[in-house]
C-alpha atoms as a PDB file:
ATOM      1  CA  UNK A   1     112.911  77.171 105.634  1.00  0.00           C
ATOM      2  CA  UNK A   2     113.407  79.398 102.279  1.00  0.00           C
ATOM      3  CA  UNK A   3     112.126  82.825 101.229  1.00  0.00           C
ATOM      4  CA  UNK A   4     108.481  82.552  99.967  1.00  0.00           C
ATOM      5  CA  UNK A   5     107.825  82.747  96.448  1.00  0.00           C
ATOM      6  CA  UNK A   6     105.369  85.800  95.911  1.00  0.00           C
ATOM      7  CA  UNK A   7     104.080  85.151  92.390  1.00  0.00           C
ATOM      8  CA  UNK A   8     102.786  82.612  93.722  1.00  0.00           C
ATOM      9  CA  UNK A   9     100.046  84.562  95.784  1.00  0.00           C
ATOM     10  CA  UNK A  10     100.760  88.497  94.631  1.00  0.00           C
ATOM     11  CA  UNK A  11     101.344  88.115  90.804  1.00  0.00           C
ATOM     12  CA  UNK A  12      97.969  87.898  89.292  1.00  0.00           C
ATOM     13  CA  UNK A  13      98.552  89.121  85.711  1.00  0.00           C
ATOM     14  CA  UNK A  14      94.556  88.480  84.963  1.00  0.00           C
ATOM     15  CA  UNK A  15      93.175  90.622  87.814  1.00  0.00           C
ATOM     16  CA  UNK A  16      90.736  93.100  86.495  1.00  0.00           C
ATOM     17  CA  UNK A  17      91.003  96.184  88.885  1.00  0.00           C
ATOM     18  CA  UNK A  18      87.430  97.401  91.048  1.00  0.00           C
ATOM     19  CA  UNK A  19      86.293 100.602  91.520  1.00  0.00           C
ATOM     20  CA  UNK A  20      87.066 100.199  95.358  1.00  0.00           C
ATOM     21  CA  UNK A  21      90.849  99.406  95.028  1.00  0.00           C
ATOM     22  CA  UNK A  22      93.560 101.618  95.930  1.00  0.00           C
ATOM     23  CA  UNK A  23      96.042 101.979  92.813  1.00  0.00           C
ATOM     24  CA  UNK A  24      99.671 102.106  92.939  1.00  0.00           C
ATOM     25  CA  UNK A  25     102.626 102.590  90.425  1.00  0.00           C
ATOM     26  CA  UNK A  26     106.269 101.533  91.764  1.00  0.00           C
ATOM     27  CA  UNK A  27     109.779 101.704  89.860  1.00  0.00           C
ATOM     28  CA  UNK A  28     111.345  98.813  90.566  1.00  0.00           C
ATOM     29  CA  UNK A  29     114.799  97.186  89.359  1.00  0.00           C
ATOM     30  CA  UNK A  30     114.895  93.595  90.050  1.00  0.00           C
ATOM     31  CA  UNK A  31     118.478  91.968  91.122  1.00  0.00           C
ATOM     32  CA  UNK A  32     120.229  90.065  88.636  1.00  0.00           C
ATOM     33  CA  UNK A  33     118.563  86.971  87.924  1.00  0.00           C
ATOM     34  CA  UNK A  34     114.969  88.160  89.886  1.00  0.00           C
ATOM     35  CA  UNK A  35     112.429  88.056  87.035  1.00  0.00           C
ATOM     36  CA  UNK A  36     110.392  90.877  87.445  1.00  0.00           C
ATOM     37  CA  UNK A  37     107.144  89.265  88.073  1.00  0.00           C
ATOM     38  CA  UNK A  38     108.759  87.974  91.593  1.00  0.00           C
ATOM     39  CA  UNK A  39     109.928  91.884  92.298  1.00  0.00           C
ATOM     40  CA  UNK A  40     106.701  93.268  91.524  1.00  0.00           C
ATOM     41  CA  UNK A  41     105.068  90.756  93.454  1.00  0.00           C
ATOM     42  CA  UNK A  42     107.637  91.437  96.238  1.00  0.00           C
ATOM     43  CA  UNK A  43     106.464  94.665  96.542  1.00  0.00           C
ATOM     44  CA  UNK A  44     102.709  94.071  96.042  1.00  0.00           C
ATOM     45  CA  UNK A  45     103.248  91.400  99.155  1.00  0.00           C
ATOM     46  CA  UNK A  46     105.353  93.928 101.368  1.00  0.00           C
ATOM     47  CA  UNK A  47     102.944  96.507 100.947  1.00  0.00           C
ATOM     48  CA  UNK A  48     100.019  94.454 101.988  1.00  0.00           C
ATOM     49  CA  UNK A  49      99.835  91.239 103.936  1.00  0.00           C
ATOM     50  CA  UNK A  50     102.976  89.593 103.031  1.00  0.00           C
ATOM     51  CA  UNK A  51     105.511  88.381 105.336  1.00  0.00           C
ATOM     52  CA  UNK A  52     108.689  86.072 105.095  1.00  0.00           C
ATOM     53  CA  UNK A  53     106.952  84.355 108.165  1.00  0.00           C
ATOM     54  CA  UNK A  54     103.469  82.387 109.177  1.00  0.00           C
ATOM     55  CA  UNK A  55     101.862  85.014 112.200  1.00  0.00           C
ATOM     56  CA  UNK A  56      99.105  83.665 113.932  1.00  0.00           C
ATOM     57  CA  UNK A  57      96.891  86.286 112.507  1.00  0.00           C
ATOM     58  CA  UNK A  58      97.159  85.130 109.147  1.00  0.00           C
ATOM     59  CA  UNK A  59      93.916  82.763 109.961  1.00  0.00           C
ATOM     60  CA  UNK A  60      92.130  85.288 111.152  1.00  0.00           C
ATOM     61  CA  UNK A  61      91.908  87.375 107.516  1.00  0.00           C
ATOM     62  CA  UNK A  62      90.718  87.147 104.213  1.00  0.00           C
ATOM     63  CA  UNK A  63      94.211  87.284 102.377  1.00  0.00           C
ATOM     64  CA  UNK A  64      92.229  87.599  98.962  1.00  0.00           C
ATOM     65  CA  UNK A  65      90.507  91.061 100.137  1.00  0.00           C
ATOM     66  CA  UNK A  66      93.085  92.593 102.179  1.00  0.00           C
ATOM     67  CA  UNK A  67      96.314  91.339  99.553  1.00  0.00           C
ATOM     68  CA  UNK A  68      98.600  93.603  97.348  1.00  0.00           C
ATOM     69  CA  UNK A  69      98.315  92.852  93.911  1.00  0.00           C
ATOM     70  CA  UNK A  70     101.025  93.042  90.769  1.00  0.00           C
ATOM     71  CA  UNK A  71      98.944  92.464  87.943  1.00  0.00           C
ATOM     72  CA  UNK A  72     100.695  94.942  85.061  1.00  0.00           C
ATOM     73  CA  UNK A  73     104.435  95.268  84.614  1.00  0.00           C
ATOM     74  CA  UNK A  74     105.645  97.485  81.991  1.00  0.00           C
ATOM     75  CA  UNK A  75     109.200  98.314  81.337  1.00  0.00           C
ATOM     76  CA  UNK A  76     110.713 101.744  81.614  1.00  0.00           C
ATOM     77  CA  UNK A  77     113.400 103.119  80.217  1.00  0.00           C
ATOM     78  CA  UNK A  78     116.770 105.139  81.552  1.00  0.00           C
END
């Protein structure tokens, strides 16, 4: 058993937001050696549904409604 990867499900550079989503900014600063598409997605995933672990209730929701989403990284200076 490993860590999941989260771009995987949370990194969806493409996404073009609704009118109905809730909109977040975060600073993050990856580890070394983290790209920051996994970080953001990290956070997009902890925020939301994700979990290091399978819960029985993951069957019972639409992960694509209810999911976190990283879809715009920018970097920031200082």
């Amino acid at each position: 058993a490993g860590v999941k990867d989260y771009r995987l499900t949370y990194y969806t550079p493409d996404y073009e937001t609704k009118d109905t989503d809730i909109l977040a900014a975060f600073r993050v600063t990856p580890q070394p050696g983290v790209p920051a598409e996994e970080a953001g997605a990290a956070v997009a995933a902890e925020s939301s549904t994700g979990t290091w672990t399978t819960v029985w209730t993951d069957g019972l929701t639409n992960l694509d409604r209810y999911k976190g989403r990283c879809y715009h990284i920018e970097a920031v200076i200082g």
